[in-house]
Protein backbone atom coordinates (compact mmCIF):
# COMPACT_ATOMS: atom_id res chain seq x y z
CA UNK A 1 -8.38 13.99 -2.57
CA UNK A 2 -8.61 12.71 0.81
CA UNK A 3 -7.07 9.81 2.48
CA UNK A 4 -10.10 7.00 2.14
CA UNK A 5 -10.23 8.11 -1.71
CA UNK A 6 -6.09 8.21 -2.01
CA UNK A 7 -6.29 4.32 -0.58
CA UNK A 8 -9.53 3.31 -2.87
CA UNK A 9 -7.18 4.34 -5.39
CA UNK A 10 -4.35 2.11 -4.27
CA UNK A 11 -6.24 -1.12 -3.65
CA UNK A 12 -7.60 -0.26 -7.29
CA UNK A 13 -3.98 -0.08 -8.57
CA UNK A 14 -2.50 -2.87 -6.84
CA UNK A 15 -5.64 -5.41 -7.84
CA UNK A 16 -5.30 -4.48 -11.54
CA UNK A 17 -1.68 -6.17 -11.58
CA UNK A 18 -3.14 -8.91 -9.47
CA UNK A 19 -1.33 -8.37 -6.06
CA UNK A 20 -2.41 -10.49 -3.18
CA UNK A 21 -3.68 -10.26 0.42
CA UNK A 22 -4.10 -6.60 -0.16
CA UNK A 23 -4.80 -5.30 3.79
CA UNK A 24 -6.07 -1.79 4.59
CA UNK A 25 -5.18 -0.93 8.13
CA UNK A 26 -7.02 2.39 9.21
CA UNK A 27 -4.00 3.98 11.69
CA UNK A 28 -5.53 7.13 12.18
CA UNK A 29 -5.96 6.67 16.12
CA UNK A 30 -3.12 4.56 16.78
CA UNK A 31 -0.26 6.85 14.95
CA UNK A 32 0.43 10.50 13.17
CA UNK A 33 2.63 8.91 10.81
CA UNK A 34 -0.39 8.29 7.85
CA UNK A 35 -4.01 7.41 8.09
CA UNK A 36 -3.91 4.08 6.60
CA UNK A 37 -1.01 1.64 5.75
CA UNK A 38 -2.09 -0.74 2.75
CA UNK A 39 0.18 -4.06 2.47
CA UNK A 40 -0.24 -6.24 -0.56
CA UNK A 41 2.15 -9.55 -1.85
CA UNK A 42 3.28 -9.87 -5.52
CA UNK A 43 4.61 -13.19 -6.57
CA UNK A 44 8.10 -11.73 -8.16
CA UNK A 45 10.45 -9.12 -8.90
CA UNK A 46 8.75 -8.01 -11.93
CA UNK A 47 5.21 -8.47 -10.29
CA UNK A 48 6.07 -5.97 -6.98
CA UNK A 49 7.57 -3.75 -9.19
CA UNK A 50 4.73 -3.55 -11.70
CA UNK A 51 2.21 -3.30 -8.69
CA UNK A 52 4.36 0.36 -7.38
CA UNK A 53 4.56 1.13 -11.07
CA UNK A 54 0.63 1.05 -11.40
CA UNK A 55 0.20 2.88 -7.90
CA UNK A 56 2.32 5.58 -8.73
CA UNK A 57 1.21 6.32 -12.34
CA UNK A 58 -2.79 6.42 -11.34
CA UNK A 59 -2.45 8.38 -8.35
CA UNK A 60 -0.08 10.60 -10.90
CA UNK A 61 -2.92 10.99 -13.12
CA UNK A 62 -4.91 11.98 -9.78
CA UNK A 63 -2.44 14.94 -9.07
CA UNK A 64 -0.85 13.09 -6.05
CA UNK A 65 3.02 12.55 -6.10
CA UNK A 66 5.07 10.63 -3.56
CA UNK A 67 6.65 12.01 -0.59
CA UNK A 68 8.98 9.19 -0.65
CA UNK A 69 9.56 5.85 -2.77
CA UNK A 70 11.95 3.28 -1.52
CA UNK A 71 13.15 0.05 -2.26
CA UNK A 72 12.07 0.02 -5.86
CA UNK A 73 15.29 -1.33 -6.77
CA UNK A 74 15.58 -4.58 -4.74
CA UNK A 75 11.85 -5.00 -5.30
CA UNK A 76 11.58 -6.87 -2.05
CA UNK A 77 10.03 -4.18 0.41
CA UNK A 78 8.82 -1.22 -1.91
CA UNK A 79 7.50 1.43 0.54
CA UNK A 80 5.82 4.36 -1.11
CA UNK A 81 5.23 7.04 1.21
CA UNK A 82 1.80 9.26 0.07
CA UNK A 83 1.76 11.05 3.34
CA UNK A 84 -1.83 10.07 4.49
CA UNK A 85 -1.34 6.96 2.94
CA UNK A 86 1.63 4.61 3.00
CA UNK A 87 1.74 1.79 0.95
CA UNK A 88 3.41 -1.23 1.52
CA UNK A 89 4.08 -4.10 -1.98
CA UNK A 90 6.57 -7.18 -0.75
CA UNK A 91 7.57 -10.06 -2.03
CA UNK A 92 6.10 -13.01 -0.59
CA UNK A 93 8.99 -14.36 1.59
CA UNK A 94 9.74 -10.11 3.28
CA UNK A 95 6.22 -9.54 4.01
CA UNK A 96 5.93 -13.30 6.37
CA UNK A 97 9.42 -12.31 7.82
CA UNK A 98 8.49 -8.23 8.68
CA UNK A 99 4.81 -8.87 9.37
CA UNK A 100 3.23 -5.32 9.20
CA UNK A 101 -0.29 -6.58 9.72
CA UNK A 102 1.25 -7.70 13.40
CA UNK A 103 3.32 -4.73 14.09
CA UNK A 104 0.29 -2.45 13.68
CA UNK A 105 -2.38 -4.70 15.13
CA UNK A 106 -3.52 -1.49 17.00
CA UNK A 107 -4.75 -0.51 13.95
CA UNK A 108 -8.13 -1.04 12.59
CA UNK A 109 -8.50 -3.44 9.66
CA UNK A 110 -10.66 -2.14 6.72
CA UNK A 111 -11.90 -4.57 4.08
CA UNK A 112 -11.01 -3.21 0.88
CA UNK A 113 -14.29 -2.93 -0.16
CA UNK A 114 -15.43 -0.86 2.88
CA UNK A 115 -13.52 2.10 0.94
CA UNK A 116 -16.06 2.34 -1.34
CA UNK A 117 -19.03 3.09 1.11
C-alpha cells in the first residue's frame, strides 16, 4: 500500500467517528520524516480516542501496523506514527495551542478528497 492510499485510508477512518477539520498536508518535499501528516479534532476524550481506535484497526485489517503510537492515554495529542504517514487526532483546545497546520506550512495542503483521484 502506498502512502496516498495509507492516508485515503486514514481520512476514511477518522470521518467514520466524525472527527473534524481533518487536514492532509503532503510533506514529501519539505521533510524525510513521512510523506503526509493528517491532523483531525475530536470533541472529547472518548471521541480522540475512538478516532485512533478506528485508524488503527482498518489500516490493521490492511496489513499496516504502527511504528509508533503515543499519547493514547491522555487522549489529548494521540500521534500515530505509520512511517509514510503520521497521523495527528487532538482534542480541540491542544491542536489551537500546538498548531501543526502552521508549523508545517511548507507543506502542501491536500483536500481530502484529492486522495481519491
Amino acid at each position: 500500500m502506498n502512502s496516498k492510499e495509507m492516508a485515503k485510508l486514514v481520512c476514511h477512518a477518522l470521518e467514520e467517528k466524525k472527527a473534524e477539520d481533518i487536514k492532509v498536508i503532503n510533506i514529501e518535499e519539505v521533510s524525510v520524516l513521512a510523506d503526509y501528516f493528517i491532523i483531525a479534532s475530536g470533541t472529547n476524550y472518548n471521541q480522540v480516542q475512538a478516532m485512533a481506535d478506528n485508524v488503527e484497526e482498518l489500516l490493521g485489517k490492511a496489513d499496516v501496523t504502527p511504528k509508533q503510537i503515543e499519547g493514547y492515554q491522555t487522549a489529548n495529542w494521540i500521534l500515530m506514527d505509520y512511517r509514510d504517514v503520521i497521523v495527528h487526532i487532538f482534542d480541540e483546545e491542544n491542536r489551537l495551542f500546538y498548531d501543526l497546520e502552521r508549523i508545517w506550512r511548507d507543506g502542501k495542503n491536500i483536500a481530502v478528497e484529492a486522495l481519491a483521484e
